[in-house]
PDB file of N, CA and C in Angstrom:
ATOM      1  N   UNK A   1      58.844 -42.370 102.060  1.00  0.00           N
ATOM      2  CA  UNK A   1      58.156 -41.100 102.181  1.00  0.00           C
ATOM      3  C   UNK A   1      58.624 -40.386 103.443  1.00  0.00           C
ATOM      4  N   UNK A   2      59.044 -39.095 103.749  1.00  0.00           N
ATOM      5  CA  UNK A   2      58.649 -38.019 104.407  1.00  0.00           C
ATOM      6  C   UNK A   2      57.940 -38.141 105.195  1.00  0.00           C
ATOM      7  N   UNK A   3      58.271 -37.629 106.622  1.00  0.00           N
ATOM      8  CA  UNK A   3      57.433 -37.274 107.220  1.00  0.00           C
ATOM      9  C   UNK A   3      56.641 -35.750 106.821  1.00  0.00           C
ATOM     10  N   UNK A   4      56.926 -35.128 106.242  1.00  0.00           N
ATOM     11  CA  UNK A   4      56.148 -33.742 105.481  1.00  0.00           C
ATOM     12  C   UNK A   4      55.056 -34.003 104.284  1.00  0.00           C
ATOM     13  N   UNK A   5      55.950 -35.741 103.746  1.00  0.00           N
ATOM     14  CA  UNK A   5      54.709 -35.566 102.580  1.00  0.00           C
ATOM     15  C   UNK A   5      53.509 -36.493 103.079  1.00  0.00           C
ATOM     16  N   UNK A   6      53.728 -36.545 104.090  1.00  0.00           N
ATOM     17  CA  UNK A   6      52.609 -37.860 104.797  1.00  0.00           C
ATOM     18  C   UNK A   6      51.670 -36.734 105.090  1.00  0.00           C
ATOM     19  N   UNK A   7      52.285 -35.999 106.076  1.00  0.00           N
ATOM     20  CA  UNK A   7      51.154 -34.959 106.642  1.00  0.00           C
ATOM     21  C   UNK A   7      50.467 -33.617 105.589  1.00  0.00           C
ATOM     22  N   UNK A   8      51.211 -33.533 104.561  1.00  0.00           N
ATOM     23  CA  UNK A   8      50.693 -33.308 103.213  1.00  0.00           C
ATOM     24  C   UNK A   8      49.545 -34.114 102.421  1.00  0.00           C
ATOM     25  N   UNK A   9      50.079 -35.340 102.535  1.00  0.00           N
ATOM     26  CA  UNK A   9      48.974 -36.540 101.705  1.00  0.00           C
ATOM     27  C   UNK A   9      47.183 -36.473 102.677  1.00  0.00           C
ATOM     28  N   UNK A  10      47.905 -36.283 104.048  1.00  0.00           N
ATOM     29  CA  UNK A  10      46.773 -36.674 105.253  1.00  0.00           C
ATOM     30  C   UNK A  10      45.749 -35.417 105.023  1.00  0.00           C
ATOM     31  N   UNK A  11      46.297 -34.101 105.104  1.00  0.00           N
ATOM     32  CA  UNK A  11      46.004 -32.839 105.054  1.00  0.00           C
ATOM     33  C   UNK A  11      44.512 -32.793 103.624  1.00  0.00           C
ATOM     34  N   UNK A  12      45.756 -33.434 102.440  1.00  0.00           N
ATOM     35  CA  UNK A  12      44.638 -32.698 100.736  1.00  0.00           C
ATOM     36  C   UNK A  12      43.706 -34.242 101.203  1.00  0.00           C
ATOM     37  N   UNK A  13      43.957 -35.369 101.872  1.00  0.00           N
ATOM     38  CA  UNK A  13      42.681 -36.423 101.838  1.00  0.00           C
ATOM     39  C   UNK A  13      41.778 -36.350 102.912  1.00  0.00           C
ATOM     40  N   UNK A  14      42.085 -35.403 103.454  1.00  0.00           N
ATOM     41  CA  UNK A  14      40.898 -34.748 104.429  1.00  0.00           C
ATOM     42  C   UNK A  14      40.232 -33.623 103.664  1.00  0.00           C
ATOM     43  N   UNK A  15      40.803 -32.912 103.041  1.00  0.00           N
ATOM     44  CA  UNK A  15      40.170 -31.971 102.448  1.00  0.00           C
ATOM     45  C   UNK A  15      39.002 -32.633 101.543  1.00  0.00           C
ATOM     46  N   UNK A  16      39.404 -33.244 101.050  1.00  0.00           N
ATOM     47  CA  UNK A  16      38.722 -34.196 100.278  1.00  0.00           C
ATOM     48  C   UNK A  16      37.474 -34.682 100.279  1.00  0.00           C
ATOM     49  N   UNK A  17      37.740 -35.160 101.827  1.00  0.00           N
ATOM     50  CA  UNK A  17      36.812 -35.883 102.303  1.00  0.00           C
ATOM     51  C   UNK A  17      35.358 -34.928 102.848  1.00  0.00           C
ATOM     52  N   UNK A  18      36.005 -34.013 103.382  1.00  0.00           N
ATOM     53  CA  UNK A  18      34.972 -32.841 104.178  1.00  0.00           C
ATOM     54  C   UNK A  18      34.476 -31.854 102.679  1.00  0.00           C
ATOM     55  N   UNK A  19      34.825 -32.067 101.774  1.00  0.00           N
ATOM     56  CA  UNK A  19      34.354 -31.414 100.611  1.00  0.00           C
ATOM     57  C   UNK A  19      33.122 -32.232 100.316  1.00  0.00           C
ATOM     58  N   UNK A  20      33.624 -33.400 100.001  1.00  0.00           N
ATOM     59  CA  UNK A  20      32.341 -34.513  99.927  1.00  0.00           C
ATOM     60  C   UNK A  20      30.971 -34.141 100.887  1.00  0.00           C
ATOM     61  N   UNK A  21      31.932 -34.425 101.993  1.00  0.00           N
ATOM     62  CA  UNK A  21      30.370 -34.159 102.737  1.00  0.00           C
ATOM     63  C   UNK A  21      29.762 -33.545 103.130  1.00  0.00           C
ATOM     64  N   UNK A  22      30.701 -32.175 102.444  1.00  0.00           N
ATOM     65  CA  UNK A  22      29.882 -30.768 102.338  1.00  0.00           C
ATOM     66  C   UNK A  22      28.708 -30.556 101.255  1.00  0.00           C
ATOM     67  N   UNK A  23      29.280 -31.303 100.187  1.00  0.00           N
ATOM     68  CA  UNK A  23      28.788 -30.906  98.976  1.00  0.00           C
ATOM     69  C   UNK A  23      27.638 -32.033  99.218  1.00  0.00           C
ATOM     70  N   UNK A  24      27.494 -32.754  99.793  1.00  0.00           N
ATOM     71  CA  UNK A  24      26.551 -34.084 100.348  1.00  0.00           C
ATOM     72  C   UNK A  24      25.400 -33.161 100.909  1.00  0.00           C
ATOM     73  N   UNK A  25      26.031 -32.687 101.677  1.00  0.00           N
ATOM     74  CA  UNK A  25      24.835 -32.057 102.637  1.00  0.00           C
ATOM     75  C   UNK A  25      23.775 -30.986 101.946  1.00  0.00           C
ATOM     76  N   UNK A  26      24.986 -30.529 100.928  1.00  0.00           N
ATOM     77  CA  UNK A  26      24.146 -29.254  99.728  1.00  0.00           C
ATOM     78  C   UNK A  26      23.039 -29.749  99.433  1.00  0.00           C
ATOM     79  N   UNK A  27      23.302 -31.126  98.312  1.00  0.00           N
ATOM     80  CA  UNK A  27      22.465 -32.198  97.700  1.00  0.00           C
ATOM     81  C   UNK A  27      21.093 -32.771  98.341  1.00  0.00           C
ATOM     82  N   UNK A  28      21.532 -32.848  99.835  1.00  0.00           N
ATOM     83  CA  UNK A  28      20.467 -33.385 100.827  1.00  0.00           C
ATOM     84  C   UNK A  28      19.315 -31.844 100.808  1.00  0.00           C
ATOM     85  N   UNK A  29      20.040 -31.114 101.318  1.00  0.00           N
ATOM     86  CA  UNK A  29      19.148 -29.415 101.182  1.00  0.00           C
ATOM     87  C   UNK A  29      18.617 -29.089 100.163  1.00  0.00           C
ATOM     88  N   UNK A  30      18.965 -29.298  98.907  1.00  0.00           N
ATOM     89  CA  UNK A  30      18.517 -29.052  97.761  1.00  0.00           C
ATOM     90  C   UNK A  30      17.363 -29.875  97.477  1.00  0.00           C
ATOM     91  N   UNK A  31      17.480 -31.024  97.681  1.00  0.00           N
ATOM     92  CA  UNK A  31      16.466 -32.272  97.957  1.00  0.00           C
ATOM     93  C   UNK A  31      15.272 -31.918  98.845  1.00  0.00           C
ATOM     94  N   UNK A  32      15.247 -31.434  99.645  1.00  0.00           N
ATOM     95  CA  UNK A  32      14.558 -31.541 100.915  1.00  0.00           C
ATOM     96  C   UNK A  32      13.809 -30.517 100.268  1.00  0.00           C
ATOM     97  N   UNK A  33      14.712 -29.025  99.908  1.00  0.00           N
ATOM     98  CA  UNK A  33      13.606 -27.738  99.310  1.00  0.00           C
ATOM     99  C   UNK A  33      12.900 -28.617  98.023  1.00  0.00           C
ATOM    100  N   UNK A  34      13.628 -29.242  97.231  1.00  0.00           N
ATOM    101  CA  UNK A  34      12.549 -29.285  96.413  1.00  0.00           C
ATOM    102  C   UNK A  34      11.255 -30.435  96.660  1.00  0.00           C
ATOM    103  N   UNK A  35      11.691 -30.995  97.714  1.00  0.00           N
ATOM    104  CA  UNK A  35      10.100 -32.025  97.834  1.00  0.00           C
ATOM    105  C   UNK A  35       9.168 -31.779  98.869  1.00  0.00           C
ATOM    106  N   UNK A  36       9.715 -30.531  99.947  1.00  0.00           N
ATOM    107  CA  UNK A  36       8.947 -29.876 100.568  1.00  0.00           C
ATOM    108  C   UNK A  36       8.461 -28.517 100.593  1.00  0.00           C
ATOM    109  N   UNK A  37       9.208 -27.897  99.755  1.00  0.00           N
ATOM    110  CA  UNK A  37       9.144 -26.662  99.400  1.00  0.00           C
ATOM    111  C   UNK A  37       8.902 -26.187  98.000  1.00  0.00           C
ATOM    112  N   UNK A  38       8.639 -27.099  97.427  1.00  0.00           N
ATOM    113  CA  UNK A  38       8.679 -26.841  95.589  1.00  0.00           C
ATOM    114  C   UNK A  38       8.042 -25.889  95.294  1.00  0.00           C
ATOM    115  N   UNK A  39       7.126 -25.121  95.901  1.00  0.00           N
ATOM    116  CA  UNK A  39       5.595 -24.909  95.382  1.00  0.00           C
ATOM    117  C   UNK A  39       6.272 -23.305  95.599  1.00  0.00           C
ATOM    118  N   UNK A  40       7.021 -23.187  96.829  1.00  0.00           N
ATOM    119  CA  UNK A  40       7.894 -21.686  97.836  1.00  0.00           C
ATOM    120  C   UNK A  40       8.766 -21.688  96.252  1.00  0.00           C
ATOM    121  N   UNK A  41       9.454 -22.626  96.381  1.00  0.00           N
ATOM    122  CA  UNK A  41      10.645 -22.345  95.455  1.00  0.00           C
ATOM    123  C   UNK A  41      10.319 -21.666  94.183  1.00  0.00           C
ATOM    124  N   UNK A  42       9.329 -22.732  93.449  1.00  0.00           N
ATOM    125  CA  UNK A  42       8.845 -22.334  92.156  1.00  0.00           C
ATOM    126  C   UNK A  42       8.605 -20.708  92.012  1.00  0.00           C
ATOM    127  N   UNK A  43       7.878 -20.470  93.311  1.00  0.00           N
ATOM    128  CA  UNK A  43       6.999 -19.239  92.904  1.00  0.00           C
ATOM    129  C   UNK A  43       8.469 -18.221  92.809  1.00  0.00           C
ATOM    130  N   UNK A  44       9.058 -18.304  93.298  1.00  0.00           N
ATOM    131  CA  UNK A  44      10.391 -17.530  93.328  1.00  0.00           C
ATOM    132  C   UNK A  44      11.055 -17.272  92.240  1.00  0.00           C
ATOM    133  N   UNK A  45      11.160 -18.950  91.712  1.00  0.00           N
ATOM    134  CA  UNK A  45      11.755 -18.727  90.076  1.00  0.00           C
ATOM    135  C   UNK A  45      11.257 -18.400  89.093  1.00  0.00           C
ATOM    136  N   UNK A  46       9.894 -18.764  88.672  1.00  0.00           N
ATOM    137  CA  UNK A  46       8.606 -18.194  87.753  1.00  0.00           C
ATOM    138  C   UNK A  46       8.642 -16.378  87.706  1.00  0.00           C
ATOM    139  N   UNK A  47       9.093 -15.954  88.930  1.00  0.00           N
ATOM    140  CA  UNK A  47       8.760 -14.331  88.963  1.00  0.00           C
ATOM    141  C   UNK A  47      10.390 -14.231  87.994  1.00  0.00           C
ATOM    142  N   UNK A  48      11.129 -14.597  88.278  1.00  0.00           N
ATOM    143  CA  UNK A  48      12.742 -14.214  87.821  1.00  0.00           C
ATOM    144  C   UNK A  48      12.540 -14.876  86.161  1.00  0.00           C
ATOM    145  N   UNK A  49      12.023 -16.213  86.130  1.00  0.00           N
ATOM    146  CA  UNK A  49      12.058 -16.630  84.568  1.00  0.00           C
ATOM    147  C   UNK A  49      10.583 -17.158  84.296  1.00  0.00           C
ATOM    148  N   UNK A  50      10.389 -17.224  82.922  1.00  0.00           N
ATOM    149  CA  UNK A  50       8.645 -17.541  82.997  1.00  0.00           C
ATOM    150  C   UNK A  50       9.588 -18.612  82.401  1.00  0.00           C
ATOM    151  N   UNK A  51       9.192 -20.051  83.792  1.00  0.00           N
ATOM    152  CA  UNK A  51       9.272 -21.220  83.009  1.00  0.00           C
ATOM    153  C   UNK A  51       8.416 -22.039  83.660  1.00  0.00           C
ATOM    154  N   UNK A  52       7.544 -23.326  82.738  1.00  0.00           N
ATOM    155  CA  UNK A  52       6.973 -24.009  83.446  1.00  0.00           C
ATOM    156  C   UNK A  52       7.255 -25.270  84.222  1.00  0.00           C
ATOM    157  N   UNK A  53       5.890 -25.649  85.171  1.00  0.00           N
ATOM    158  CA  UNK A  53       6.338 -25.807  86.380  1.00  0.00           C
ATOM    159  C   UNK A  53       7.239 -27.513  85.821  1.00  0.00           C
ATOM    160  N   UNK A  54       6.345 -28.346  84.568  1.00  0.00           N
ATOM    161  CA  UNK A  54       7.338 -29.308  84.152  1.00  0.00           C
ATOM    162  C   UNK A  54       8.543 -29.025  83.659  1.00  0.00           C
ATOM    163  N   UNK A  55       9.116 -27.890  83.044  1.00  0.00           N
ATOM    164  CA  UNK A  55      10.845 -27.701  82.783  1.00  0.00           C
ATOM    165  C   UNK A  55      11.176 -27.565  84.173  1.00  0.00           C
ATOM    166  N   UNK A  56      10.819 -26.973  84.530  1.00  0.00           N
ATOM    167  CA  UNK A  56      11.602 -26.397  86.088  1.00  0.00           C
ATOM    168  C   UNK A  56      11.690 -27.983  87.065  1.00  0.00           C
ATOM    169  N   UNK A  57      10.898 -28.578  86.918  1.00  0.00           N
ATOM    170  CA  UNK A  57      11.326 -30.140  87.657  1.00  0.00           C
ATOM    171  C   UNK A  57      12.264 -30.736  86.551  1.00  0.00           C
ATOM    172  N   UNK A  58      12.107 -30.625  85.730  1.00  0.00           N
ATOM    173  CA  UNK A  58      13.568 -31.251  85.003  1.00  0.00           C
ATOM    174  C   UNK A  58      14.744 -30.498  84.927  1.00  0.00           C
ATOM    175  N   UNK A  59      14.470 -29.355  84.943  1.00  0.00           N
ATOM    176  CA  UNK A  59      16.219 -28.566  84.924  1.00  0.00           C
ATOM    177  C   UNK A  59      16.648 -29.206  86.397  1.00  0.00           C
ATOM    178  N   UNK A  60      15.900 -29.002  87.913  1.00  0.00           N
ATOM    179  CA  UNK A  60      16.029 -29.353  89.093  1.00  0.00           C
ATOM    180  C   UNK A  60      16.519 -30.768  89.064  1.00  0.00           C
ATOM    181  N   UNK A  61      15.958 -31.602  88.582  1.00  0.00           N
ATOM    182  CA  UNK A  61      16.272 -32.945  88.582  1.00  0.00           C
ATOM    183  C   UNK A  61      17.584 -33.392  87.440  1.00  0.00           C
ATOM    184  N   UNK A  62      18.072 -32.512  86.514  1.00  0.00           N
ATOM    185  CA  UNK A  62      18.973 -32.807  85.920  1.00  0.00           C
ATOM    186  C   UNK A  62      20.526 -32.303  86.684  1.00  0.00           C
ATOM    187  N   UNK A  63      20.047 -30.924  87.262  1.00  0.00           N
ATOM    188  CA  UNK A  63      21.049 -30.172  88.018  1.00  0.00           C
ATOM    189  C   UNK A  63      21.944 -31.197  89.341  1.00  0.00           C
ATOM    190  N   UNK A  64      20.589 -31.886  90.011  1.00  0.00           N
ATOM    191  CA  UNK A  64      20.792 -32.606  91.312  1.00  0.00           C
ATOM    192  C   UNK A  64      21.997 -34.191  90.778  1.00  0.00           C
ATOM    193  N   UNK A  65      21.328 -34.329  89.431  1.00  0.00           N
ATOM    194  CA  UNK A  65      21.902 -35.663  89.112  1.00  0.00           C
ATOM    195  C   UNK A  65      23.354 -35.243  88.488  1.00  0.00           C
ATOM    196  N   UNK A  66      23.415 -34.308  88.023  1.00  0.00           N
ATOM    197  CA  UNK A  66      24.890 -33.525  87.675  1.00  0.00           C
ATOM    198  C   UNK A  66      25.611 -33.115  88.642  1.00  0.00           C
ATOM    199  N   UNK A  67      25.245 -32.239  89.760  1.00  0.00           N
ATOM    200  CA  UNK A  67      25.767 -32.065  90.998  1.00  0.00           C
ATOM    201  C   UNK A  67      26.985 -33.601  91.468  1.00  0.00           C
ATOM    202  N   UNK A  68      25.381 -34.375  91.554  1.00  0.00           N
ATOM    203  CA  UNK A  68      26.290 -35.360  92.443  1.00  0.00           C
ATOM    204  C   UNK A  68      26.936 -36.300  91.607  1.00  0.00           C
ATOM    205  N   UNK A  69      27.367 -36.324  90.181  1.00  0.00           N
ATOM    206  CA  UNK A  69      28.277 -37.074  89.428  1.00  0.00           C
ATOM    207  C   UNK A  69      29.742 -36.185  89.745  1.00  0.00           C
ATOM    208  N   UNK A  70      29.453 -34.726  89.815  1.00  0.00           N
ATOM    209  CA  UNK A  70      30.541 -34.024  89.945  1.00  0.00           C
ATOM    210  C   UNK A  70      31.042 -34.410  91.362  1.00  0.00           C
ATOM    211  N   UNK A  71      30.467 -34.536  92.486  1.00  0.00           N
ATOM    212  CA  UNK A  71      31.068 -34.506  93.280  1.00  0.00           C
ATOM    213  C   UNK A  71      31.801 -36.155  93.622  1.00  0.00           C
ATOM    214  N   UNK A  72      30.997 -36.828  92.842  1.00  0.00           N
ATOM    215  CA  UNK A  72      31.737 -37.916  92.854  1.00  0.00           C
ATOM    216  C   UNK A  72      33.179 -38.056  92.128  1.00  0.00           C
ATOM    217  N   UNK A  73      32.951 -37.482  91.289  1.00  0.00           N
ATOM    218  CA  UNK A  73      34.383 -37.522  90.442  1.00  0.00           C
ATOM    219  C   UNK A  73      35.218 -36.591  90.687  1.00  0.00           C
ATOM    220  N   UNK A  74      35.174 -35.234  91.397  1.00  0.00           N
ATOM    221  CA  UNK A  74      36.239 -34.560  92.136  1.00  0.00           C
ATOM    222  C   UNK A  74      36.143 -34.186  93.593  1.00  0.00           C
ATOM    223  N   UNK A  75      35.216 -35.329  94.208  1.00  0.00           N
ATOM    224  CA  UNK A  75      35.856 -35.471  96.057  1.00  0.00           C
ATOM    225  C   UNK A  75      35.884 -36.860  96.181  1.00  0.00           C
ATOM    226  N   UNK A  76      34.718 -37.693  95.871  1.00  0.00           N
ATOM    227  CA  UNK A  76      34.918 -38.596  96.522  1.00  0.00           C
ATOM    228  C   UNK A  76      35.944 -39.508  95.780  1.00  0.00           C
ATOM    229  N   UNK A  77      35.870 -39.954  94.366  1.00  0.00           N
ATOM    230  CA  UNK A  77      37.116 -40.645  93.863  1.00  0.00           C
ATOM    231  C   UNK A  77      38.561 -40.504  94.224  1.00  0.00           C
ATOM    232  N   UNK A  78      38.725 -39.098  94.328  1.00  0.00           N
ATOM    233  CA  UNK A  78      40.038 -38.332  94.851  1.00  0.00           C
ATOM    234  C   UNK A  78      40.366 -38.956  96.068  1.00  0.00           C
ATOM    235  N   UNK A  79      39.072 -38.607  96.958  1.00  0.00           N
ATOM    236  CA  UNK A  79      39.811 -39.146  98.456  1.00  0.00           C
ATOM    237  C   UNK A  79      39.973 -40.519  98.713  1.00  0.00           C
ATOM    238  N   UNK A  80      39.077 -41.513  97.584  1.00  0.00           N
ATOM    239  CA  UNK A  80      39.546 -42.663  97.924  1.00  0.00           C
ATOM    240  C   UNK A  80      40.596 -43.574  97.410  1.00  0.00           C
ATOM    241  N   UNK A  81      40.827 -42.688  96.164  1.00  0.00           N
ATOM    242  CA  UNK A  81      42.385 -42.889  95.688  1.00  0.00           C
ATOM    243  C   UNK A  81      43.598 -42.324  96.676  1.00  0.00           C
ATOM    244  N   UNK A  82      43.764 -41.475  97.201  1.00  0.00           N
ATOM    245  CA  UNK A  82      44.326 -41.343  98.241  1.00  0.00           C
ATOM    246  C   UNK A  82      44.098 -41.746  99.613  1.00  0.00           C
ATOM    247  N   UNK A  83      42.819 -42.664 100.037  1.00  0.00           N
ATOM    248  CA  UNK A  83      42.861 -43.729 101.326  1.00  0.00           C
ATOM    249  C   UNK A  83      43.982 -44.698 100.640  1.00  0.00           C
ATOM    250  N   UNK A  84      43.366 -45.255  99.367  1.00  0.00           N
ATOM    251  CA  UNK A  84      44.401 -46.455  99.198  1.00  0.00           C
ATOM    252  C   UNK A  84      45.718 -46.479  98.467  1.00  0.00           C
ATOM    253  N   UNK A  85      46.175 -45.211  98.288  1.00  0.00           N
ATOM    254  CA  UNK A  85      47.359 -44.996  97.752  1.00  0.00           C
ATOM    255  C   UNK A  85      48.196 -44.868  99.650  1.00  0.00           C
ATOM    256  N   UNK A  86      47.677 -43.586 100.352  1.00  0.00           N
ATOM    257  CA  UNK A  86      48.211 -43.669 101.199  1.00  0.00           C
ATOM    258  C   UNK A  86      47.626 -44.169 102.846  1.00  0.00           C
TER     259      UNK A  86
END
């Protein structure tokens, strides 16, 4: 290998990585509004959609568990195929 494609490889597995724990931190915030703030949140979404307050904890709770499958499968798998590739 290159010294160009090293600092290429180093470069997209950092990206990688700080995506993760960006998108980590989303997950944590999203979390936090909805178990301390549910009640703020709700009233917000109820005015925009009439839905009730049990769909609205399951769309929330399906969204959070989808979120973080996605981010597992395009940051964190990524970057750790590229720790141990390079």
């Amino acid at each position: 290998m290159t010294l160009d494609t090293l600092i290429t490889l180093e470069i997209i597995r950092n990206a990688f990585g700080w995506c993760a724990i960006i998108n980590f931190v989303i997950l944590v915030f999203w979390f936090l509004m909805m178990t301390m703030a549910r009640g703020f949140v709700y009233s917000i979404h109820s005015k925009l959609f009439r839905i009730s307050q049990k769909r609205f904890d399951a769309i929330h709770y399906q969204g959070m568990m989808y979120f973080k499958v996605l981010v597992f499968m395009f940051n964190v798998v990524p970057y750790l195929a590229l720790r141990i590739v390079g």
